[in-house]
C-alpha atoms as a PDB file:
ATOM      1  CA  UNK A   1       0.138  -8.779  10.002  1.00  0.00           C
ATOM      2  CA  UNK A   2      -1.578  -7.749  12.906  1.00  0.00           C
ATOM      3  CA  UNK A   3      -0.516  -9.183  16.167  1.00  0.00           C
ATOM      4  CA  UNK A   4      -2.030  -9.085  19.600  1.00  0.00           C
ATOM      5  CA  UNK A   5       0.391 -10.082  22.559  1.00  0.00           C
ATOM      6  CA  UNK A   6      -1.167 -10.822  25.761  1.00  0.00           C
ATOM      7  CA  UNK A   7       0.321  -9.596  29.181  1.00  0.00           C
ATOM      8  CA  UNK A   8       1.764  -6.704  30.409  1.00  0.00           C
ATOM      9  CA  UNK A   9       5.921  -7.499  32.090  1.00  0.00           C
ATOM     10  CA  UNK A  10       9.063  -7.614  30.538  1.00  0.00           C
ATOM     11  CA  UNK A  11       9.344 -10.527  28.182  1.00  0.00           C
ATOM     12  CA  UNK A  12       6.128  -8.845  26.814  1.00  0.00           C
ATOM     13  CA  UNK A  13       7.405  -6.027  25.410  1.00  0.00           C
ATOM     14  CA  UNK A  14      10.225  -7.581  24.242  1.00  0.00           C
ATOM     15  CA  UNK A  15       8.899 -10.314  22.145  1.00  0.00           C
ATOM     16  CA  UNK A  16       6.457  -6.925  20.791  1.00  0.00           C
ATOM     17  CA  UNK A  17       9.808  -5.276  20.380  1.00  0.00           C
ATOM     18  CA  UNK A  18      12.006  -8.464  18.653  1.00  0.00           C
ATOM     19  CA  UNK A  19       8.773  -8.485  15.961  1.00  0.00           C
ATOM     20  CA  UNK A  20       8.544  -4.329  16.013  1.00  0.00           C
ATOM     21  CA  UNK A  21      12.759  -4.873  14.768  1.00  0.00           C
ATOM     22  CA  UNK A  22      11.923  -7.629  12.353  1.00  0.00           C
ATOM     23  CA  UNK A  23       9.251  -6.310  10.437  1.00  0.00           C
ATOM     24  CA  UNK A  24       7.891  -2.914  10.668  1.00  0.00           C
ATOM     25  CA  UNK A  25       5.112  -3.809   8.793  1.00  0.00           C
ATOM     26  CA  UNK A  26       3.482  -5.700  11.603  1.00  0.00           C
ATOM     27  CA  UNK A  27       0.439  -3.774  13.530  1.00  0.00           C
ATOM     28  CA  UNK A  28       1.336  -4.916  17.024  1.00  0.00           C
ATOM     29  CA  UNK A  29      -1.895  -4.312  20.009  1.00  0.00           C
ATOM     30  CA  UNK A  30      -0.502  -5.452  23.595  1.00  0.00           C
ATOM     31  CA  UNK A  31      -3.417  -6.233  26.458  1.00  0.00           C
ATOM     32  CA  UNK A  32      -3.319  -4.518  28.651  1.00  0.00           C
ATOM     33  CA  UNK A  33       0.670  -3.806  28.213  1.00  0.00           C
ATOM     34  CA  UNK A  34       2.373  -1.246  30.111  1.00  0.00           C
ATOM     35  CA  UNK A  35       4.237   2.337  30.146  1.00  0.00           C
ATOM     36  CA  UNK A  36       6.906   1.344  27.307  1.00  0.00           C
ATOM     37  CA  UNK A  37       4.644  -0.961  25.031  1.00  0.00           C
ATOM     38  CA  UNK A  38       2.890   1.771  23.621  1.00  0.00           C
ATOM     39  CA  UNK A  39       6.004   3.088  22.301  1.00  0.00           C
ATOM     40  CA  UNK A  40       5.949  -0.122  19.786  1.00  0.00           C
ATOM     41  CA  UNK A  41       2.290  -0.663  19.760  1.00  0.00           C
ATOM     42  CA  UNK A  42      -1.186   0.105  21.195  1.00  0.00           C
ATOM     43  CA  UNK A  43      -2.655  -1.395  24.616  1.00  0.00           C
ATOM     44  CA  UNK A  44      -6.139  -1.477  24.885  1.00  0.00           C
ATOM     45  CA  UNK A  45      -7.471  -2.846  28.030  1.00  0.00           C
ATOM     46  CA  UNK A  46     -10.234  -5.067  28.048  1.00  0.00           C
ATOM     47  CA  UNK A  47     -11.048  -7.545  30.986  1.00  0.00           C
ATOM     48  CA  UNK A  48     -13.454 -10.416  29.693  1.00  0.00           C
ATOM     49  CA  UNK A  49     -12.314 -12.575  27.272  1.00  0.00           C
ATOM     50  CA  UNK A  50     -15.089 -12.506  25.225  1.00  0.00           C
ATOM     51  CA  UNK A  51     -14.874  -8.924  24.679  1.00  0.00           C
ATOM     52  CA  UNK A  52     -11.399  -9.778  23.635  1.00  0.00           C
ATOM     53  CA  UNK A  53     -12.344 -12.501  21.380  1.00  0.00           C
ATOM     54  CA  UNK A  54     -14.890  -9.938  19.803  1.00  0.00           C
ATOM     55  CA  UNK A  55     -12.418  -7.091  19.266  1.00  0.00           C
ATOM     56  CA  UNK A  56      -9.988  -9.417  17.789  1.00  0.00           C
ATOM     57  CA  UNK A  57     -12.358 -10.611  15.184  1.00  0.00           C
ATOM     58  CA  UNK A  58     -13.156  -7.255  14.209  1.00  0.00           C
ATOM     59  CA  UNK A  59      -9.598  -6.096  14.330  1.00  0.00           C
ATOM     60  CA  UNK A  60      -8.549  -8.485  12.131  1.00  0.00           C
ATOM     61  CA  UNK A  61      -5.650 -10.160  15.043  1.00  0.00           C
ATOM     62  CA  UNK A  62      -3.660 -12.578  12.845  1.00  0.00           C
ATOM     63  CA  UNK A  63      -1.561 -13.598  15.334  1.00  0.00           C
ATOM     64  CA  UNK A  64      -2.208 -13.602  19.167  1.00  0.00           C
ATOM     65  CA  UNK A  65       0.990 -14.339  21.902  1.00  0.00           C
ATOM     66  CA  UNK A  66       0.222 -14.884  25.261  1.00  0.00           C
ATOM     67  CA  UNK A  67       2.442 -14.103  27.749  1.00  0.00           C
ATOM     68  CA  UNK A  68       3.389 -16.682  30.341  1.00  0.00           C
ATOM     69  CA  UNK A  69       1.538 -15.031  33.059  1.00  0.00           C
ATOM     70  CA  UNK A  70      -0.922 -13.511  31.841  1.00  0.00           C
ATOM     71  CA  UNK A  71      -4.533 -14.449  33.763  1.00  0.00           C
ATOM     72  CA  UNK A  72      -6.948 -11.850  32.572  1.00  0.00           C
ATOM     73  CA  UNK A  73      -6.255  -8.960  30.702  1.00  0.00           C
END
């Protein structure tokens, strides 16, 4: 499954970790994430939303998280 979480803090990386530990079959993208995300994923850092929406449609996203916080990416 390929999973796009939204936001860059804490409770970020670990939901991206929690689903890294469940299943490590799961392609997990953060937006824009941070320093340790990339250890359990890929950022990518796009600003509009519709460039988002784009890239997730081509990407395939599955299943997007967004982060309690998170205003723009």
């Amino acid at each position: 499954m390929n999973i796009l979480i939204l936001g860059s803090g804490g409770r970020e990386y670990s939901i991206g970790l929690a689903i890294s530990k469940e299943d490590e079959n799961h392609t997990i993208t953060f937006c824009p994430g941070n320093g340790a995300t990339q250890n359990i994923g890929s950022n990518i850092n796009i600003k509009d939303y519709n460039e988002l929406a784009i890239w997730a449609k081509n990407n395939t996203i599955d299943l997007t998280i967004v982060g309690p916080r998170t205003t723009t990416c």
